[in-house]
N, C-alpha and C. Protein backbone atom coordinates (compact mmCIF):
# COMPACT_ATOMS: atom_id res chain seq x y z
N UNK A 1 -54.18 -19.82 37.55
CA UNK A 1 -54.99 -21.00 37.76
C UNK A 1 -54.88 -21.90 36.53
N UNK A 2 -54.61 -23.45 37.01
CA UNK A 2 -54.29 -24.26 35.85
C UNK A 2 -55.67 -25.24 35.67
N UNK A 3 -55.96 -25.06 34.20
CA UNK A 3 -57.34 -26.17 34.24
C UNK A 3 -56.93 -27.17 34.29
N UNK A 4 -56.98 -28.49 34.88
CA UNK A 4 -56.89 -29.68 35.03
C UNK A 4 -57.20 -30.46 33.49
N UNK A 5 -56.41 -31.58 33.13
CA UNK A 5 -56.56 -31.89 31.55
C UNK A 5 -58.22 -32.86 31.48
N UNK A 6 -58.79 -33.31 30.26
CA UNK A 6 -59.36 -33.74 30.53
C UNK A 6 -59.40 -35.72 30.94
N UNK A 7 -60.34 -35.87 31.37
CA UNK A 7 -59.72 -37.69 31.87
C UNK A 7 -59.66 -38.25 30.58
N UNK A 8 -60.02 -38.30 29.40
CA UNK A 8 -59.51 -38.86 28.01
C UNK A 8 -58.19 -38.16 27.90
N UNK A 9 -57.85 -36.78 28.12
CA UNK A 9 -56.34 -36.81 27.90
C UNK A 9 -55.55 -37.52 28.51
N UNK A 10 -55.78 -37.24 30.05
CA UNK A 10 -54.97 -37.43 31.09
C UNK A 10 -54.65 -38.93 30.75
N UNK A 11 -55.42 -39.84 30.58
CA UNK A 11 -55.52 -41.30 29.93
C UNK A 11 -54.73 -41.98 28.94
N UNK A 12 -54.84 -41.00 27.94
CA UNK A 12 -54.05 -40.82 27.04
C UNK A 12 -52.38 -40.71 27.13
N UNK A 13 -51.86 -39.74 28.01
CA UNK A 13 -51.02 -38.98 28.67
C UNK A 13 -50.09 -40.49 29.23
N UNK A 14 -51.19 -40.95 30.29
CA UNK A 14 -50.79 -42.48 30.83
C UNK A 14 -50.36 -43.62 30.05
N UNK A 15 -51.42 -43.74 29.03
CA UNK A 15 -51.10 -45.02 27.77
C UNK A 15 -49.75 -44.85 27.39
N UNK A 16 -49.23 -43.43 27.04
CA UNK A 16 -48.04 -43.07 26.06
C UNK A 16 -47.09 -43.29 27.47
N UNK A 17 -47.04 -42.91 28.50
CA UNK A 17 -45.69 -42.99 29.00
C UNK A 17 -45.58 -43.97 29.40
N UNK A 18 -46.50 -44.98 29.74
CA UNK A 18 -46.44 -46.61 30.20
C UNK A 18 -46.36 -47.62 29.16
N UNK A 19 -46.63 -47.36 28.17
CA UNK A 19 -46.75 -48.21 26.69
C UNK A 19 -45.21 -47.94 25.86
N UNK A 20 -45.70 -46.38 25.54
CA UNK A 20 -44.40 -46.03 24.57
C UNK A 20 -43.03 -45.68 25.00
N UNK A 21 -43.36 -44.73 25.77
CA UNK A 21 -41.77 -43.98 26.36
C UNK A 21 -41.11 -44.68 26.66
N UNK A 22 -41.14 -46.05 27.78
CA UNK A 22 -40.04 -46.66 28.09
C UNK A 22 -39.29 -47.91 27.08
N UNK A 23 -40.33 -47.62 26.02
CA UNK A 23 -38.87 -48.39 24.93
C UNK A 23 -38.95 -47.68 23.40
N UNK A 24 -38.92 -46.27 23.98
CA UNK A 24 -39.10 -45.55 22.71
C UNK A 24 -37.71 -45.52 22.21
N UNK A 25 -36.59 -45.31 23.20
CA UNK A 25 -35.27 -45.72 22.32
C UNK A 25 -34.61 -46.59 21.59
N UNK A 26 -35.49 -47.58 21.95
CA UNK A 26 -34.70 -49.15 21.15
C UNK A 26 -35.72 -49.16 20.48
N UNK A 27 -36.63 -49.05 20.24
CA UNK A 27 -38.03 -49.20 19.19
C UNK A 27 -37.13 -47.96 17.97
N UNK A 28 -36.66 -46.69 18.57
CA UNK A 28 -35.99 -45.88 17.14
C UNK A 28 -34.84 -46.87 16.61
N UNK A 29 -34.43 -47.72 17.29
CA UNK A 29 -33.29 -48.46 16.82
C UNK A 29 -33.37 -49.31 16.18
N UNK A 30 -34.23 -50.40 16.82
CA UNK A 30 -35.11 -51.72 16.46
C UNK A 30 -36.20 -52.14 16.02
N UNK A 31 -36.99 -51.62 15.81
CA UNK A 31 -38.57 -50.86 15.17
C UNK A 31 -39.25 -51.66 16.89
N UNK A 32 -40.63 -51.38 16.45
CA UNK A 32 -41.54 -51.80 17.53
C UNK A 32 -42.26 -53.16 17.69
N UNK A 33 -41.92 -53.53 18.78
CA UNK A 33 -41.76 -55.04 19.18
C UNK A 33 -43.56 -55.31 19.27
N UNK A 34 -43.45 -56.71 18.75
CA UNK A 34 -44.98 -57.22 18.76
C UNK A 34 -45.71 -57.12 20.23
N UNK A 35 -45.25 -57.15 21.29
CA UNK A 35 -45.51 -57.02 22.56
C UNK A 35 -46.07 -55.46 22.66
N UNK A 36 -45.35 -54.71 22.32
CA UNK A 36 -45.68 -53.50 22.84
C UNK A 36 -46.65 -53.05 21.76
N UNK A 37 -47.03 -53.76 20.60
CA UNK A 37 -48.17 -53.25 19.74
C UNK A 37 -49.44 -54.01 20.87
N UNK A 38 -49.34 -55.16 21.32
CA UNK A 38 -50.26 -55.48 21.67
C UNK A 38 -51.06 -54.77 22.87
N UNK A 39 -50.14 -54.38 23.75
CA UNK A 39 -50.73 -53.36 24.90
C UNK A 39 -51.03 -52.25 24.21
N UNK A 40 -50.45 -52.02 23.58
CA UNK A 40 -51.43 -50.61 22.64
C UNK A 40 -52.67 -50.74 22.53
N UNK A 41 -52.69 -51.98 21.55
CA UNK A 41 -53.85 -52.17 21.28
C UNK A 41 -55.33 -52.44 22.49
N UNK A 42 -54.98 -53.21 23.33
CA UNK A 42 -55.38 -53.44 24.70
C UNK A 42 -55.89 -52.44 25.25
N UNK A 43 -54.74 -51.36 25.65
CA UNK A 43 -55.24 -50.03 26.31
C UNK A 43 -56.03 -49.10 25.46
N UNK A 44 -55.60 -49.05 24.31
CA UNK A 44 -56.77 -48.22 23.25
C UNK A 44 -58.02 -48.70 22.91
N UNK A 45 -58.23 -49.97 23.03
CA UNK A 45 -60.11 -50.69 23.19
C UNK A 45 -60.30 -50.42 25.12
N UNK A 46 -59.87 -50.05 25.70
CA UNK A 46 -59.83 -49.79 26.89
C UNK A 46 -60.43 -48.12 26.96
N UNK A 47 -59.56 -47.39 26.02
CA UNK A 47 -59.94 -45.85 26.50
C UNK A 47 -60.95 -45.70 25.53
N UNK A 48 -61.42 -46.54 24.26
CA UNK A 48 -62.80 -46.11 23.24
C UNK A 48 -63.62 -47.22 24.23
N UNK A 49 -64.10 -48.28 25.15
CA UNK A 49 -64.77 -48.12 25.95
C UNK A 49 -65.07 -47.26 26.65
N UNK A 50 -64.42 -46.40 27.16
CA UNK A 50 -65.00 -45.47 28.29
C UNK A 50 -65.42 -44.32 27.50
N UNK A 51 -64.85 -44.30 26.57
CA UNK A 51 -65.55 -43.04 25.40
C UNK A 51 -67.27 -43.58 25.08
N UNK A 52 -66.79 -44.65 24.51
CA UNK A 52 -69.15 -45.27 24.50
C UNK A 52 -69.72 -45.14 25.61
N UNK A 53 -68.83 -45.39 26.75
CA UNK A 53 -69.82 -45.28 28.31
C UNK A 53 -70.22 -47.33 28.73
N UNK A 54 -68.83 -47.67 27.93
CA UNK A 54 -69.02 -49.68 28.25
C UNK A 54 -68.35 -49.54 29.74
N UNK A 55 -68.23 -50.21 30.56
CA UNK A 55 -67.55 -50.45 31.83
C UNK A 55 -66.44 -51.39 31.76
């Protein structure tokens, strides 16, 4: 029996493969593009809302 992760991981889990992974190869090549800092940033005031309990 597998415990299910928790929804801050699972969240987490999401941010990184939709944010990072798909230009994690040219970001090792090219460093990391101002665009993709910004959805970082976006989605991470996104997942410390739901950590305070903001909507």
């Amino acid at each position: 029996m597998t415990t299910p992760p928790h929804p801050l991981v699972a969240t987490a889990g999401r941010l990184a493969a939709e944010v990072l992974a798909p230009r994690a190869e040219r970001v090792d090549q090219e460093g990391m593009p101002a665009s993709s800092i910004e959805a970082f940033a976006r989605r991470a005031a996104e997942l410390g809302a739901r950590l305070s309990g903001r909507p």
